[in-house]
N, C-alpha and C. Protein backbone atom coordinates (compact mmCIF):
# COMPACT_ATOMS: atom_id res chain seq x y z
N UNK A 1 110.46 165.60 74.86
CA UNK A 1 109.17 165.74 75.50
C UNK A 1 109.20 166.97 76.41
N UNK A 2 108.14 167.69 76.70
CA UNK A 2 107.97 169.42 76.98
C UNK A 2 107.81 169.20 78.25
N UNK A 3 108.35 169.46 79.60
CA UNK A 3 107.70 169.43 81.13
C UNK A 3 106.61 169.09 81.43
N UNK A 4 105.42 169.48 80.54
CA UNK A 4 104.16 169.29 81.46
C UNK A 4 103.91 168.15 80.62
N UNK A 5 104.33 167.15 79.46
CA UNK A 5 103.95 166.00 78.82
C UNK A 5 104.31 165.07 79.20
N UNK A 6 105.68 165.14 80.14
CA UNK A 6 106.25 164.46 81.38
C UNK A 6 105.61 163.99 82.48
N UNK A 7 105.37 165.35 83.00
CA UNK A 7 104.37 165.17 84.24
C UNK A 7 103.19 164.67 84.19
N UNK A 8 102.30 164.77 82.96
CA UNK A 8 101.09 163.56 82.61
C UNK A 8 101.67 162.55 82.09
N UNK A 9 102.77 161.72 81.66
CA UNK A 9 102.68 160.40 81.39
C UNK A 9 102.31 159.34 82.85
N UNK A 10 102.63 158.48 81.91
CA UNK A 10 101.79 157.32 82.79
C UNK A 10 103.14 156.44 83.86
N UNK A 11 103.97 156.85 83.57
CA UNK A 11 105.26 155.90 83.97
C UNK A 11 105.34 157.22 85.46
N UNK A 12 105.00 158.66 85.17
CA UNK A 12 104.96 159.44 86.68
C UNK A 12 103.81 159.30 87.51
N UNK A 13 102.75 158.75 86.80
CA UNK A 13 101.87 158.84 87.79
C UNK A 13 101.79 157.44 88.18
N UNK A 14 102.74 156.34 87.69
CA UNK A 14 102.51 154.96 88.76
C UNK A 14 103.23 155.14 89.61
N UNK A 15 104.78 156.30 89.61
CA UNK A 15 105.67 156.27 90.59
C UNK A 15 104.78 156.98 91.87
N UNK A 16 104.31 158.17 91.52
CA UNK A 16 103.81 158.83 92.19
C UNK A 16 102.94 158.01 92.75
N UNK A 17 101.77 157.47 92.58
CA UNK A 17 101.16 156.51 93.02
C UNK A 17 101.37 155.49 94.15
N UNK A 18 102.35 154.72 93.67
CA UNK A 18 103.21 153.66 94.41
C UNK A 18 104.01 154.25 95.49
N UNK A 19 104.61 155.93 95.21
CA UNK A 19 104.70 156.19 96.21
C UNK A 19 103.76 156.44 97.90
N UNK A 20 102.91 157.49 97.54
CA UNK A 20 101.51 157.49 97.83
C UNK A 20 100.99 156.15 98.52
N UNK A 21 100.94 155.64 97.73
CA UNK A 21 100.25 154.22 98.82
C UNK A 21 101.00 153.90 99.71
N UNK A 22 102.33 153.49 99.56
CA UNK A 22 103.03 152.72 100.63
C UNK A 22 103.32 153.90 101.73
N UNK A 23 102.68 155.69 101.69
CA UNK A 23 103.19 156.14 102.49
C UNK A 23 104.28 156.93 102.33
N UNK A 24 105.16 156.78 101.25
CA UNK A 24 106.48 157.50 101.15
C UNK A 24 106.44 159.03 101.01
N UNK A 25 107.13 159.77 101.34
CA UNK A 25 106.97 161.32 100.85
C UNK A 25 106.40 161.58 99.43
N UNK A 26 106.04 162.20 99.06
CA UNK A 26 105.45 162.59 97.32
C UNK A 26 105.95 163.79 97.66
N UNK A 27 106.83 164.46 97.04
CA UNK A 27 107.73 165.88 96.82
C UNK A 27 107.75 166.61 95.85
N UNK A 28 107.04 167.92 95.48
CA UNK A 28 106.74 168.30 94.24
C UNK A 28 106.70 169.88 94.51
N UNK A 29 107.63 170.54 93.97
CA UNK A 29 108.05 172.38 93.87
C UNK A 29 107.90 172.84 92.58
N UNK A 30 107.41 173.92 92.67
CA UNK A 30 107.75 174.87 91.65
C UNK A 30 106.34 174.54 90.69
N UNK A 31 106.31 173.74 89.59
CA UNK A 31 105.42 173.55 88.62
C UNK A 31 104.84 172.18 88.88
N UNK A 32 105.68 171.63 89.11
CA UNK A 32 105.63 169.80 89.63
C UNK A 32 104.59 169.62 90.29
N UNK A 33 103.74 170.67 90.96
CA UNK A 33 102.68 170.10 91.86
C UNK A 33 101.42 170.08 90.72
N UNK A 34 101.60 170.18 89.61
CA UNK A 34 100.51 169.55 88.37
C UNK A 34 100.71 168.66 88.15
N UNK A 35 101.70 167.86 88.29
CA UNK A 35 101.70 166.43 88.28
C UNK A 35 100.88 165.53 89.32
N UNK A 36 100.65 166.13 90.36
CA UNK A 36 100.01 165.44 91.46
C UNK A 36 98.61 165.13 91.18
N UNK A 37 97.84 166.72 90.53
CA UNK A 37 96.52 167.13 90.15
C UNK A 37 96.59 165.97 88.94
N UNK A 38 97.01 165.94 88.13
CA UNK A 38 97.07 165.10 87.10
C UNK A 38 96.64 163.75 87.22
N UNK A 39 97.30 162.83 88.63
CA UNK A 39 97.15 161.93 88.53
C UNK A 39 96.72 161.32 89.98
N UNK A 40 96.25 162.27 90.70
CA UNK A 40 94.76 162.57 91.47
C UNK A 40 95.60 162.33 93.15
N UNK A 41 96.65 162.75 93.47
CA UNK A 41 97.57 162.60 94.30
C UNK A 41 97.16 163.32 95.53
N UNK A 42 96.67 163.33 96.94
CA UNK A 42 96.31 164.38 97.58
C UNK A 42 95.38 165.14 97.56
N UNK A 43 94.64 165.12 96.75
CA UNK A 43 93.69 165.90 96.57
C UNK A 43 92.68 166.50 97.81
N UNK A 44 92.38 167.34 98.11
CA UNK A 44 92.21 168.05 99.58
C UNK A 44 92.73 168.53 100.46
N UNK A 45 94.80 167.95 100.38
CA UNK A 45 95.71 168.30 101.06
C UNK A 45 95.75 169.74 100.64
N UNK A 46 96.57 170.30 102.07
CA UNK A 46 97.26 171.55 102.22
C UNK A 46 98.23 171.55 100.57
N UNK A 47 98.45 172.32 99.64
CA UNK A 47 99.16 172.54 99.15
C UNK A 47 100.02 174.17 98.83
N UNK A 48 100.96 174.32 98.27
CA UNK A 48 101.49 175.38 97.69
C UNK A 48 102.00 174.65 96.15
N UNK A 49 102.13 176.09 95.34
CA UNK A 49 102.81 175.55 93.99
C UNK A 49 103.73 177.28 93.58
N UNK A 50 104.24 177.16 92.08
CA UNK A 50 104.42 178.51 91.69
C UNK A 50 103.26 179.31 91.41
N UNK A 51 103.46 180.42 91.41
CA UNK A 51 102.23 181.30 92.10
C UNK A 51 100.83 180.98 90.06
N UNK A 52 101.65 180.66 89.44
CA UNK A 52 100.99 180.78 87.85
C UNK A 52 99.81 179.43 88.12
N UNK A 53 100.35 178.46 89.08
CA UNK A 53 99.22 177.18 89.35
C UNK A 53 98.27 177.21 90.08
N UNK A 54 98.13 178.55 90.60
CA UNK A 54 97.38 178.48 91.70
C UNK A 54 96.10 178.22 91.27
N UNK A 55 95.01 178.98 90.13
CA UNK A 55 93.97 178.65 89.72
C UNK A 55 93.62 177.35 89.26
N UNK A 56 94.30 176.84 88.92
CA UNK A 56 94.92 175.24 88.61
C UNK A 56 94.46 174.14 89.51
N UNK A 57 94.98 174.57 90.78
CA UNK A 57 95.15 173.41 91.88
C UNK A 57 94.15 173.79 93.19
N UNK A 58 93.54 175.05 92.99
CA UNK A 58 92.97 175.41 93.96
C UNK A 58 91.25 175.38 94.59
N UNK A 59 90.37 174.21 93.51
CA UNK A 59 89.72 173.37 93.40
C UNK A 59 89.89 172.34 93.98
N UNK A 60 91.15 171.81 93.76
CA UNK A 60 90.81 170.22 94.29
C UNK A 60 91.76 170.26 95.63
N UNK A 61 92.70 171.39 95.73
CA UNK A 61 93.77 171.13 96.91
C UNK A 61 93.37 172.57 98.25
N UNK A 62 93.86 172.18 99.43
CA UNK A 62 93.60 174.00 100.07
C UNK A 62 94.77 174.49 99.42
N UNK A 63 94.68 175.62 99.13
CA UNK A 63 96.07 176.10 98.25
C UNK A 63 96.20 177.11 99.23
N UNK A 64 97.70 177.32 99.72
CA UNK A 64 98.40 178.24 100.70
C UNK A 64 99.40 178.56 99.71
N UNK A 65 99.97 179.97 100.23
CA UNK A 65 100.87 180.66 99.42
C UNK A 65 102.22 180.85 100.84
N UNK A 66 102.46 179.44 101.34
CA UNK A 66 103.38 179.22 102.04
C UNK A 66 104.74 179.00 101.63
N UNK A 67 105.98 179.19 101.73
CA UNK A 67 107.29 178.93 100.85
C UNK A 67 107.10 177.52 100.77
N UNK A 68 106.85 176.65 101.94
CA UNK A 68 107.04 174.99 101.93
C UNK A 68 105.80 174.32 102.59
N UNK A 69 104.96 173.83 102.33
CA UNK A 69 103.98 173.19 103.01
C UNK A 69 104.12 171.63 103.12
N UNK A 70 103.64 171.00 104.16
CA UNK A 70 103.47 169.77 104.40
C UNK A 70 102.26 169.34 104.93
N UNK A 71 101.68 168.45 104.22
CA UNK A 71 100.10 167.99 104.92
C UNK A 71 100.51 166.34 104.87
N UNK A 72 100.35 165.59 105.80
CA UNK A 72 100.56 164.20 106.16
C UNK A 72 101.92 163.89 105.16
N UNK A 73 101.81 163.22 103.82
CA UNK A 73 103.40 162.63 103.04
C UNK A 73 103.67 163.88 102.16
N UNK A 74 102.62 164.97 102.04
CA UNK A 74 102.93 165.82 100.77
C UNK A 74 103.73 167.02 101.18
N UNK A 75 105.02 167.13 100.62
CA UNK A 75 105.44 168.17 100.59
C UNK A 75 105.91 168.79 99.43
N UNK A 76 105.26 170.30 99.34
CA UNK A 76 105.37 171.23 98.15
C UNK A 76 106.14 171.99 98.83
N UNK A 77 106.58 173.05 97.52
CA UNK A 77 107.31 174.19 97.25
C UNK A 77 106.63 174.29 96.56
N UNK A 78 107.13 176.29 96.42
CA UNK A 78 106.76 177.47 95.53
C UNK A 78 108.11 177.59 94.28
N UNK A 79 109.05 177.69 94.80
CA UNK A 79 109.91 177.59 93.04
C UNK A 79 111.18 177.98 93.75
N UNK A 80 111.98 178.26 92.93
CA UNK A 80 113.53 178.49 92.94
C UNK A 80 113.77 178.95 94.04
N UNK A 81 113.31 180.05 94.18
CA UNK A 81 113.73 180.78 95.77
C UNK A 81 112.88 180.33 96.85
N UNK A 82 112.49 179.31 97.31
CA UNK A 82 112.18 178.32 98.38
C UNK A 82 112.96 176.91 98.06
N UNK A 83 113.59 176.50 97.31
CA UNK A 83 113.90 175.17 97.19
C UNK A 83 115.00 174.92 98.05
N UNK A 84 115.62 175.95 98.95
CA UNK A 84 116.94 175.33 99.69
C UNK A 84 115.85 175.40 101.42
N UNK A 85 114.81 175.86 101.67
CA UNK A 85 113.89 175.22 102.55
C UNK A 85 113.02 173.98 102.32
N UNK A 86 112.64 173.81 101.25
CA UNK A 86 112.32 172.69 100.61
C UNK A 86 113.17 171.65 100.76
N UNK A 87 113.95 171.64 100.67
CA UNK A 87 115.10 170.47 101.03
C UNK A 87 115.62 170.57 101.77
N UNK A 88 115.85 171.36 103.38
CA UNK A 88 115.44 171.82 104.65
C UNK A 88 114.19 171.12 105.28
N UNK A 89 113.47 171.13 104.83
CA UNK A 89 111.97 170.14 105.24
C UNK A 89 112.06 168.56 105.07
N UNK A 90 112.85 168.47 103.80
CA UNK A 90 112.81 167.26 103.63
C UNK A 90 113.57 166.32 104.47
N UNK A 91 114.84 166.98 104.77
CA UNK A 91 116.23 166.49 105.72
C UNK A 91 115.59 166.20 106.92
N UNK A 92 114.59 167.52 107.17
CA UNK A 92 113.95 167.06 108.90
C UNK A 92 113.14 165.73 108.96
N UNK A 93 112.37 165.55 107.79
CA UNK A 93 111.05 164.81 107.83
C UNK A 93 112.06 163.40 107.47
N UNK A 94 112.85 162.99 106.86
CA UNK A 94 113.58 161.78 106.11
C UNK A 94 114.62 161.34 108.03
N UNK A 95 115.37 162.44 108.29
CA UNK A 95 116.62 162.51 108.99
C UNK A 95 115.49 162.77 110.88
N UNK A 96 116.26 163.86 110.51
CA UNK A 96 115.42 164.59 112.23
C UNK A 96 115.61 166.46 111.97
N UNK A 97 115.14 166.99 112.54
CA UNK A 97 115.50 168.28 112.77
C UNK A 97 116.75 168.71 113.09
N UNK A 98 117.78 167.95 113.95
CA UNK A 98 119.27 168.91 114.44
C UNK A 98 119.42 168.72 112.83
N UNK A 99 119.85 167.80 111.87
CA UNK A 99 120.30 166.94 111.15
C UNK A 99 120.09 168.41 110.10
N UNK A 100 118.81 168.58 110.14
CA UNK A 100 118.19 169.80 108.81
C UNK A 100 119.17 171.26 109.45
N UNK A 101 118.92 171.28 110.73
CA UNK A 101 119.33 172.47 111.45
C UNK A 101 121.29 172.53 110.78
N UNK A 102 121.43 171.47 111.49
CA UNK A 102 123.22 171.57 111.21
C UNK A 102 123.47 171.71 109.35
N UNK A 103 122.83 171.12 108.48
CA UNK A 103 122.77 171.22 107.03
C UNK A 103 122.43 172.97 107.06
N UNK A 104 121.28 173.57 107.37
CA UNK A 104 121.02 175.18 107.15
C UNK A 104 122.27 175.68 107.61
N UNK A 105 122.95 175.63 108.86
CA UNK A 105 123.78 176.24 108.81
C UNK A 105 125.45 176.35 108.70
N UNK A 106 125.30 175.30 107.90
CA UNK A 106 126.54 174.59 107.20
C UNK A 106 126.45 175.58 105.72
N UNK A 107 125.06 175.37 105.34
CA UNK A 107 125.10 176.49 103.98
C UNK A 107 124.91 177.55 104.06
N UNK A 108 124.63 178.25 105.40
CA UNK A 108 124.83 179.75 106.37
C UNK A 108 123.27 180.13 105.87
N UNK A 109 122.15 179.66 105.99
CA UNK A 109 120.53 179.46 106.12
C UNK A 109 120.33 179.90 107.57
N UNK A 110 119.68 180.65 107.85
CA UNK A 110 119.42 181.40 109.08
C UNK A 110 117.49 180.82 109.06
């Protein structure tokens, strides 16, 4: 099955979903934030994606061309070269900030 036939099945958008309701983070970089649009996730939130989604998502989401955005549980990324802030964001928001801080510069992240 091809990436984006993934991201529309029905078994991602109950996770996504179930996440979503109870509140949990919904985390989606690079291309992944068509999965959200897909299965109606956020819609109005702050988002970012890879720069090819932007016409895509930028109807139903505010679309920022930020490396990492967060609006209330949603946090996006832009693609490969943001994903070690992307998971920098996530450490703060799951953990605390020293926690993300001491991880950046454990992997020498300035």
């Amino acid at each position: 099955m091809e990436g984006k036939q993934k991201m529309n099945s029905e078994t991602v958008g109950k996770v996504l979903k179930e996440q979503d309701k109870r509140g949990d983070l919904v985390c989606a970089m690079c291309l992944s934030p068509h999965a959200l649009k897909m299965h109606g996730i956020g819609y109005n939130c702050k988002i970012t994606s890879y720069p090819s989604l932007k016409n895509e998502l930028k109807n139903s989401y505010k679309y920022s061309n930020a490396p990492v955005v967060v609006d209330d549980n949603l946090v996006t990324s832009r693609g490969p070269g943001t994903a070690a802030y992307f998971a920098l964001k996530i450490i703060e928001l799951l953990i605390d900030k020293t926690t993300s801080k001491n991880v950046a510069e454990s992997m020498l992240i300035t």
